[in-house]
Structures are given as structure tokens and as C-alpha cells.
PDB file of N, CA and C in Angstrom:
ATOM      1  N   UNK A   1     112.290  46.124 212.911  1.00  0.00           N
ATOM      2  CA  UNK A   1     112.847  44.829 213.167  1.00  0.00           C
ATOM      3  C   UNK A   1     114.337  44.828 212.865  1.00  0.00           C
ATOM      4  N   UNK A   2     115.043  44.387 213.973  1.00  0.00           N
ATOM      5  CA  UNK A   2     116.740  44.649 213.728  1.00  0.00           C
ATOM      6  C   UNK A   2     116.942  43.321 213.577  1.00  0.00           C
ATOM      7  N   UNK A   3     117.545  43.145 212.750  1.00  0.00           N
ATOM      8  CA  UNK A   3     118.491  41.277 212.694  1.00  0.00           C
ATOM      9  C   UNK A   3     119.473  41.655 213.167  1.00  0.00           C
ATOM     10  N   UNK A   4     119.795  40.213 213.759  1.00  0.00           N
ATOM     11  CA  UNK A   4     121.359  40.709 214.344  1.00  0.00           C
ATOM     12  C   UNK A   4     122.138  39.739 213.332  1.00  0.00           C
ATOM     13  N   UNK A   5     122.313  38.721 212.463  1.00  0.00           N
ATOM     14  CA  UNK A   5     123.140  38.240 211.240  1.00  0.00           C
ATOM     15  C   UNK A   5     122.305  37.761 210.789  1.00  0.00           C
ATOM     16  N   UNK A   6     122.859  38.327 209.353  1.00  0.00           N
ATOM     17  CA  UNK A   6     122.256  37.924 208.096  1.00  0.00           C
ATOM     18  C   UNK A   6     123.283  36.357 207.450  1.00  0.00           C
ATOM     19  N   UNK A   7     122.507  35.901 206.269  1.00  0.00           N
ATOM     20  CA  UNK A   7     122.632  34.806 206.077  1.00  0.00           C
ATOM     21  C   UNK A   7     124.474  35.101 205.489  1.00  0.00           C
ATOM     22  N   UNK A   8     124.385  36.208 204.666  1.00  0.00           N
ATOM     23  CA  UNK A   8     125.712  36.909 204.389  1.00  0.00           C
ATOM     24  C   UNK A   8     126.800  37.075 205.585  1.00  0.00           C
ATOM     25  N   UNK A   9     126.784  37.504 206.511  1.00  0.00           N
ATOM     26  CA  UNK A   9     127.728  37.542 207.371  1.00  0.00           C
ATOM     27  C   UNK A   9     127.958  36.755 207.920  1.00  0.00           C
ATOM     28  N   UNK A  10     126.783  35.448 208.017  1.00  0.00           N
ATOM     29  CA  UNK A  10     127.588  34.483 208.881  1.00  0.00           C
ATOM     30  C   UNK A  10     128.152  33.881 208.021  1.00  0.00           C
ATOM     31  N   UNK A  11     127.909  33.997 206.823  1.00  0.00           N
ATOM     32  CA  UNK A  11     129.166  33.097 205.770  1.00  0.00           C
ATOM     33  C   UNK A  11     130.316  33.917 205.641  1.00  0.00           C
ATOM     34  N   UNK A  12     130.200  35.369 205.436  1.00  0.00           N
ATOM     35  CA  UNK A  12     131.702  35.777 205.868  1.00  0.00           C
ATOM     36  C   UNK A  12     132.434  35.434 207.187  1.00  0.00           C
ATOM     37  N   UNK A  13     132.002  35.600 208.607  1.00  0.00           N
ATOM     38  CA  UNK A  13     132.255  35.599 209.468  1.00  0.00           C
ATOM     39  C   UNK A  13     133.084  33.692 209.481  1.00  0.00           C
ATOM     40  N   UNK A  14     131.977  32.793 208.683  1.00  0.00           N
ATOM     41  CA  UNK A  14     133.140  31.218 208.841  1.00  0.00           C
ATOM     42  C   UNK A  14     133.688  31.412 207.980  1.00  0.00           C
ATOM     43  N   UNK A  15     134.248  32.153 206.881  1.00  0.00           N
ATOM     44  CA  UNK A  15     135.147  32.000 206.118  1.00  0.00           C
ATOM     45  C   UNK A  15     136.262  32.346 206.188  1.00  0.00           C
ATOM     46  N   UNK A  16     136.238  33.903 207.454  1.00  0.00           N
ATOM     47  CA  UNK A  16     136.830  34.476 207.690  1.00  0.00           C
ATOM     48  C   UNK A  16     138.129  33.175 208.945  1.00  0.00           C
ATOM     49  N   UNK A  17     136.838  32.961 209.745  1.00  0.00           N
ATOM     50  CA  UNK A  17     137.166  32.080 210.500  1.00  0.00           C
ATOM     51  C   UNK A  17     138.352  30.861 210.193  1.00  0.00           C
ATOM     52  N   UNK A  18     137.883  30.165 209.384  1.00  0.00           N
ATOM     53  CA  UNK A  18     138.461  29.420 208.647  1.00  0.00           C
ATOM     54  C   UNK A  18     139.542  29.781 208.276  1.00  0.00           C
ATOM     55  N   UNK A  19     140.052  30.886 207.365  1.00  0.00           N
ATOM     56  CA  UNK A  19     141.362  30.994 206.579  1.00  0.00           C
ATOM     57  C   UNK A  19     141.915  31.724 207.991  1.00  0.00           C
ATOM     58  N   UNK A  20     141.841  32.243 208.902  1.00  0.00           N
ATOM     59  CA  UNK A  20     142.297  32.149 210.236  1.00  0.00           C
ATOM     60  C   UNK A  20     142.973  31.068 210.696  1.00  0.00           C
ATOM     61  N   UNK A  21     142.257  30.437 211.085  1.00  0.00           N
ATOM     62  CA  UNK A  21     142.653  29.035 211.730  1.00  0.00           C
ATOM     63  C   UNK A  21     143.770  28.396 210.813  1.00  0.00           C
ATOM     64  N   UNK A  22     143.410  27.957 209.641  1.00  0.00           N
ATOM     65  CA  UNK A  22     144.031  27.641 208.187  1.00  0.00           C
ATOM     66  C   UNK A  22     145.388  28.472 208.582  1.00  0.00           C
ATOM     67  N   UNK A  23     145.761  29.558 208.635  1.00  0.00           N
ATOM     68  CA  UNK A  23     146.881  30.257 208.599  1.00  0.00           C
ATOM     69  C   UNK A  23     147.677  29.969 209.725  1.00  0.00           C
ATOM     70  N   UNK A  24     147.179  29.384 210.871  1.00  0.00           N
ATOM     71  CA  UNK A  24     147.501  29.700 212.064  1.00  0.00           C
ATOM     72  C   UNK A  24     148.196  28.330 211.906  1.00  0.00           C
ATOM     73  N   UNK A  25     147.598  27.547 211.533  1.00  0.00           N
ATOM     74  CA  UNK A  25     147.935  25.832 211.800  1.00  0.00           C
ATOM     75  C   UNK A  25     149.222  25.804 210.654  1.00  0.00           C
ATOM     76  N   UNK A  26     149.308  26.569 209.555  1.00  0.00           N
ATOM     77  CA  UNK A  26     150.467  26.503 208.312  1.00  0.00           C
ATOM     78  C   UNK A  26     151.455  27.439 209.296  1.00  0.00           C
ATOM     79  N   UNK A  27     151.550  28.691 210.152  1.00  0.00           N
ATOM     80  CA  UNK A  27     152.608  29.475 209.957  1.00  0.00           C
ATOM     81  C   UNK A  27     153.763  28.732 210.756  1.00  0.00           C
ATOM     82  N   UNK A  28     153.223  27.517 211.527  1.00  0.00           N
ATOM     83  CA  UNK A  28     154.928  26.866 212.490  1.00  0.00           C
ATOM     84  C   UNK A  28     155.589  26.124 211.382  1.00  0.00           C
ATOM     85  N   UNK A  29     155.309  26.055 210.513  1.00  0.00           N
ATOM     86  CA  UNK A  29     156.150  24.869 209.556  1.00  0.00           C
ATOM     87  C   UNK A  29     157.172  25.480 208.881  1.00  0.00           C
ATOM     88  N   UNK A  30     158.176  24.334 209.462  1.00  0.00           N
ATOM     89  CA  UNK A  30     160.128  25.064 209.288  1.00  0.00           C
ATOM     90  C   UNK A  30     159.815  24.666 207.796  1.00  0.00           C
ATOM     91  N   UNK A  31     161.264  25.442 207.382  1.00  0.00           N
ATOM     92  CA  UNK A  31     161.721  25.367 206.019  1.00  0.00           C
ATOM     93  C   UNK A  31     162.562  24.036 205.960  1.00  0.00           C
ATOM     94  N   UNK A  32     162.896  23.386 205.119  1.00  0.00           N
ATOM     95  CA  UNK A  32     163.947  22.074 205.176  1.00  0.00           C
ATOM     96  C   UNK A  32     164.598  22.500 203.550  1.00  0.00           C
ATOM     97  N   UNK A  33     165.881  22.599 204.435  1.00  0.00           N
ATOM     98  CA  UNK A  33     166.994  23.134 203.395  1.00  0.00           C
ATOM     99  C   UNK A  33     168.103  22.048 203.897  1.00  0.00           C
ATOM    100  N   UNK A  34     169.063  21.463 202.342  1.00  0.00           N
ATOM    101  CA  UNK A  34     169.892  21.014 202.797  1.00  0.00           C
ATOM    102  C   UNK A  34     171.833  21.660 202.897  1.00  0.00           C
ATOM    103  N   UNK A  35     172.467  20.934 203.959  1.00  0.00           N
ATOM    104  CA  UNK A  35     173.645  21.466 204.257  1.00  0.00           C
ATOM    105  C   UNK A  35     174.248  21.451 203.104  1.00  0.00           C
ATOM    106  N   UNK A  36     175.051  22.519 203.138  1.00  0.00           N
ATOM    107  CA  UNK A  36     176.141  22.743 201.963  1.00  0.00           C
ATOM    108  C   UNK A  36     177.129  21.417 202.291  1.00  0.00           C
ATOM    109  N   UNK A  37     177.032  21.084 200.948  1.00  0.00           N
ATOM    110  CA  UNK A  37     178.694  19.796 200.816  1.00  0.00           C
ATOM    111  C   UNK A  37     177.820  18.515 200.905  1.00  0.00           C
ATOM    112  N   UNK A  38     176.624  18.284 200.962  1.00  0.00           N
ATOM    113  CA  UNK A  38     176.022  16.958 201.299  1.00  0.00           C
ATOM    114  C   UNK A  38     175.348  17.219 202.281  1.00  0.00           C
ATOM    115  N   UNK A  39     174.747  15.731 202.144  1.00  0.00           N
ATOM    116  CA  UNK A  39     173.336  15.654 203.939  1.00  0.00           C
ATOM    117  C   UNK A  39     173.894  14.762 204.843  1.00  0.00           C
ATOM    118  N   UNK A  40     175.024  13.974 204.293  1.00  0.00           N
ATOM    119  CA  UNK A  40     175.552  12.854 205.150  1.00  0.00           C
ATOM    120  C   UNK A  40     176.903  14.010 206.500  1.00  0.00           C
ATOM    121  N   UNK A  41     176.465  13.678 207.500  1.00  0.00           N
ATOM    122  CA  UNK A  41     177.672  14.380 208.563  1.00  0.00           C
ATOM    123  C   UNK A  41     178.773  13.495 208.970  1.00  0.00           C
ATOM    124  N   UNK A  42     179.866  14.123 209.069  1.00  0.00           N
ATOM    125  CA  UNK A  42     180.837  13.398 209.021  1.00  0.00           C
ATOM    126  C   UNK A  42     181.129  12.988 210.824  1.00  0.00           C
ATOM    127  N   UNK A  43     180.313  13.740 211.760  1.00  0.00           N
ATOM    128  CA  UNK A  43     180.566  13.152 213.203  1.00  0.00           C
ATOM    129  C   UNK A  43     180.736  14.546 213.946  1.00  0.00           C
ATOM    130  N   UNK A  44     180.458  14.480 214.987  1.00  0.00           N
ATOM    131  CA  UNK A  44     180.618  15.494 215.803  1.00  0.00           C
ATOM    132  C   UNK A  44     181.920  16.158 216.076  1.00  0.00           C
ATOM    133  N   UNK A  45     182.438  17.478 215.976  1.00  0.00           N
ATOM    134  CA  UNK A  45     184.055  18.018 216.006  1.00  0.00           C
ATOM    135  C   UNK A  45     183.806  18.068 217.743  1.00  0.00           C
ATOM    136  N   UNK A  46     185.520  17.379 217.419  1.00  0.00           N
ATOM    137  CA  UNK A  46     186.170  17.406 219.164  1.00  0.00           C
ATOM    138  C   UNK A  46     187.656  18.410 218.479  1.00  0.00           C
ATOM    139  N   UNK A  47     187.783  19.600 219.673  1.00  0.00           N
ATOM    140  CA  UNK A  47     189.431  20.028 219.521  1.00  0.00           C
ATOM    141  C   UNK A  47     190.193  19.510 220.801  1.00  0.00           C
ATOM    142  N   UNK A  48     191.352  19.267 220.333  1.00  0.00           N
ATOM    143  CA  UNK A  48     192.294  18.824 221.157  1.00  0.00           C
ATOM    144  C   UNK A  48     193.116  19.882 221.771  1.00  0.00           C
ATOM    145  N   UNK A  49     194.343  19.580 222.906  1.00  0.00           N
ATOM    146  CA  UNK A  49     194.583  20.778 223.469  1.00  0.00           C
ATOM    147  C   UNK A  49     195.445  21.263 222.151  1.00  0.00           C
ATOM    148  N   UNK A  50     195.763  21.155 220.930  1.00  0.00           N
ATOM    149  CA  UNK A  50     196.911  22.120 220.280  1.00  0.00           C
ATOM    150  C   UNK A  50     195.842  22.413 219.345  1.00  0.00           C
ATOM    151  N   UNK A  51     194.342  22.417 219.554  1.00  0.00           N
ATOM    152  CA  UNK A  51     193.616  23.339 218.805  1.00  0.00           C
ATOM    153  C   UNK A  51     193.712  22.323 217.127  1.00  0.00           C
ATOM    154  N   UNK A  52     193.706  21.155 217.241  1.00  0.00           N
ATOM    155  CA  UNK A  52     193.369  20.021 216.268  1.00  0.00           C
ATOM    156  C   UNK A  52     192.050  19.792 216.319  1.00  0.00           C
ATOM    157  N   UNK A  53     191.335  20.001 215.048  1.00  0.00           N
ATOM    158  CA  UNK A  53     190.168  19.311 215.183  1.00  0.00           C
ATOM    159  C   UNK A  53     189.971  18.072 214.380  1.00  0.00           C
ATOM    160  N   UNK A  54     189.297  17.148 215.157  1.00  0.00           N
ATOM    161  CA  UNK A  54     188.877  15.790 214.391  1.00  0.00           C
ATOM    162  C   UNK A  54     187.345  15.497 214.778  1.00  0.00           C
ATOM    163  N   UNK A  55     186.915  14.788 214.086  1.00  0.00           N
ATOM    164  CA  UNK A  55     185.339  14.498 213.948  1.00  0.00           C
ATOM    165  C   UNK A  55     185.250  13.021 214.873  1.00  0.00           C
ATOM    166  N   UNK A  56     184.164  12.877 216.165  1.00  0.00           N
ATOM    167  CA  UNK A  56     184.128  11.458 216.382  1.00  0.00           C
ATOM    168  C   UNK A  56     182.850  10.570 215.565  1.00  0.00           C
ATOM    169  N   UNK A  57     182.443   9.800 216.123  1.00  0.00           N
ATOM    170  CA  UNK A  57     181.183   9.140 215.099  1.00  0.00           C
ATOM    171  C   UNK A  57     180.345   9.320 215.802  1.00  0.00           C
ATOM    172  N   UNK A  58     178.591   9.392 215.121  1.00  0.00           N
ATOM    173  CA  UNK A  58     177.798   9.715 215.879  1.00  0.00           C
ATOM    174  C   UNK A  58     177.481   8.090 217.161  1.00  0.00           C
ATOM    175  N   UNK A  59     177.152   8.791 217.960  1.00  0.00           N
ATOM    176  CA  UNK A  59     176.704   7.823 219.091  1.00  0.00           C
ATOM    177  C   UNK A  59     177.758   7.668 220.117  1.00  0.00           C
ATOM    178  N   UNK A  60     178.594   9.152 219.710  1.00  0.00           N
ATOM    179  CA  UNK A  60     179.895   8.568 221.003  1.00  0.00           C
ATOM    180  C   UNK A  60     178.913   9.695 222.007  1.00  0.00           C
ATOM    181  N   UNK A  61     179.521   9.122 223.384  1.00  0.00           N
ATOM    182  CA  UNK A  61     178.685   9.962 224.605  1.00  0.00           C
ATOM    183  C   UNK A  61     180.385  10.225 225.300  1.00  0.00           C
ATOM    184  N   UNK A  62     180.323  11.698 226.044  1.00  0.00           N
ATOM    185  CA  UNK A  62     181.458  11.851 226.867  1.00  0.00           C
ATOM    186  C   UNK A  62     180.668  12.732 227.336  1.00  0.00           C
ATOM    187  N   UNK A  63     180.720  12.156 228.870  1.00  0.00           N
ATOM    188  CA  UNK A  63     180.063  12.935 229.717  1.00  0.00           C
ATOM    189  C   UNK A  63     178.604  12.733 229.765  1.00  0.00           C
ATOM    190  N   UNK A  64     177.832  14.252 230.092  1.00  0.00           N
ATOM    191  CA  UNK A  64     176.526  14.203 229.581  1.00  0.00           C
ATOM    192  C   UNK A  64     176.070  14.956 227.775  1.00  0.00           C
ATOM    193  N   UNK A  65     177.490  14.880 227.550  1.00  0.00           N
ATOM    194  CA  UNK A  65     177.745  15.003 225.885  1.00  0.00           C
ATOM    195  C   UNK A  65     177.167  14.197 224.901  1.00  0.00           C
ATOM    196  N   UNK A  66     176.116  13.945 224.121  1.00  0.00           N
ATOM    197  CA  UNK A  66     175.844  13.199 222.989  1.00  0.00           C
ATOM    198  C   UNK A  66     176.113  13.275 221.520  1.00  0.00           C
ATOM    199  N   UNK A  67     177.026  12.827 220.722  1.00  0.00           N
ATOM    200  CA  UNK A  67     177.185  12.790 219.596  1.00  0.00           C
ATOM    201  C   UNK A  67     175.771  12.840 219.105  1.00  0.00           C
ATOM    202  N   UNK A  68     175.022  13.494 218.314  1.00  0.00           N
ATOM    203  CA  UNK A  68     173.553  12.928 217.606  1.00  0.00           C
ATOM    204  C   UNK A  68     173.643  12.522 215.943  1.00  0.00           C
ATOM    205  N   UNK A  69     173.048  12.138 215.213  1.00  0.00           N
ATOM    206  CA  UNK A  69     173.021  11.607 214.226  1.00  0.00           C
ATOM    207  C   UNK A  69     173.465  13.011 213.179  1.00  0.00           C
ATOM    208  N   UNK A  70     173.040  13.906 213.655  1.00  0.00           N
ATOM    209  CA  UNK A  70     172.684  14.882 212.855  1.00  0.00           C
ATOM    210  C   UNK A  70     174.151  15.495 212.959  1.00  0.00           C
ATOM    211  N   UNK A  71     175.100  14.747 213.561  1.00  0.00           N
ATOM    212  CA  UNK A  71     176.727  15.573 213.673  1.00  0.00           C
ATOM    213  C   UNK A  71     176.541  17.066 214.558  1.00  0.00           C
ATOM    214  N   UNK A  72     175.491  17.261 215.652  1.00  0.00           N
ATOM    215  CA  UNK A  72     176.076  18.053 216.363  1.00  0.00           C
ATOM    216  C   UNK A  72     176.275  17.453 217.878  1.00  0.00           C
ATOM    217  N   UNK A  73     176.339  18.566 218.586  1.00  0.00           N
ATOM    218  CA  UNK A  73     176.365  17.878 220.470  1.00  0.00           C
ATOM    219  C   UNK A  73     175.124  18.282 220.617  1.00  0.00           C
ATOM    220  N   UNK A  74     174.710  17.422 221.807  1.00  0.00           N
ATOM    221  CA  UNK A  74     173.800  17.589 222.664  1.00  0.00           C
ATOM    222  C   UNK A  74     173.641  17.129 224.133  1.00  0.00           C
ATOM    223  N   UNK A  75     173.135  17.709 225.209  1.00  0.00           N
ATOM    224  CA  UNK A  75     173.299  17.891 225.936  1.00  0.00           C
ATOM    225  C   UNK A  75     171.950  17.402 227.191  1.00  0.00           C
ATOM    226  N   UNK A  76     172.500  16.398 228.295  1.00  0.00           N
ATOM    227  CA  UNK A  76     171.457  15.922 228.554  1.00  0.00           C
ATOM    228  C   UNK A  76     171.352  14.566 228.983  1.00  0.00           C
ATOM    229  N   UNK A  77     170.259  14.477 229.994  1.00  0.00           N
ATOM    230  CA  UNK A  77     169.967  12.762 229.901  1.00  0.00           C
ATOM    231  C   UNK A  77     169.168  11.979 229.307  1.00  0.00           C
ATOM    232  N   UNK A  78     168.207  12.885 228.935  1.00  0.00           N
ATOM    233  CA  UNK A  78     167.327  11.675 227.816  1.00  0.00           C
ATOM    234  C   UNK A  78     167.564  12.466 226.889  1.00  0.00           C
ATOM    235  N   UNK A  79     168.798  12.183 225.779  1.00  0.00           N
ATOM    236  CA  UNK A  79     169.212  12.577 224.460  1.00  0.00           C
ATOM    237  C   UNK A  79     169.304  11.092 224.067  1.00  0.00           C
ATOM    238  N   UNK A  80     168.195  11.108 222.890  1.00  0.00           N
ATOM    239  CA  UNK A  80     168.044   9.585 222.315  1.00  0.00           C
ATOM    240  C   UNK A  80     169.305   9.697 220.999  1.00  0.00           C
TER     241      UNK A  80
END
């Protein structure tokens, strides 16, 4: 008489299962580190033609350019 699983393997086999899945669902999660100098951004950098840079505020749009909250550009038409 051959068994094909014992009461043992199928509890390895969901456990195995499990910390599988378990691993799979944890490994996309970013790190959250904050910026050097503070978390507050001071605005998105614009250079001018003599190579001046100044910061505008977030929510300026030029072009299909978006200031974002987060002080970088972005690019686009549905940039909320």
C-alpha cells in the first residue's frame, strides 16, 4: 500500500506554502528614509539662462511640467 501524503507533509507542504506567499507579499515594500536637511521641500529648481538657480513653489505648471509637492518635476497630463 503506497500513500501518496502523509498527515506530515501536508503540514510541511502548507507551511512551506505559507511562508512563501508571506515572503512574496513583504518583499515590494520600499524603505522610507528621510531627506537630508529636513522633509519640508523648498519647491521645484528652475535654472535661468546665466545658470542661476531658484526654487518655484509647488503647484506651479509650465508646460506639461508639474511642480509636485514632493519638490520634484513631473511630467504629464494627469499629474495630480
Amino acid at each position: 500500500m503506497a500513500r501518496t501524503f502523509s498527515t506530515f507533509k501536508r503540514s510541511a507542504l502548507a507551511g512551506l506554502s505559507a511562508v512563501a506567499i508571506l515572503g512574496a507579499a513583504l518583499a515590494p515594500i520600499p524603505a522610507f528614509a528621510q531627506p537630508i536637511g529636513g522633509t519640508t521641500p523648498q519647491g521645484c529648481p528652475v535654472v535661468d539662462e546665466h545658470g542661476n538657480v531658484s526654487h518655484v513653489a509647488p503647484g506651479t505648471v509650465i508646460g506639461l511640467f508639474h511642480c509636485g509637492a514632493d519638490g520634484e518635476w513631473h511630467f504629464g497630463w494627469l499629474v495630480s
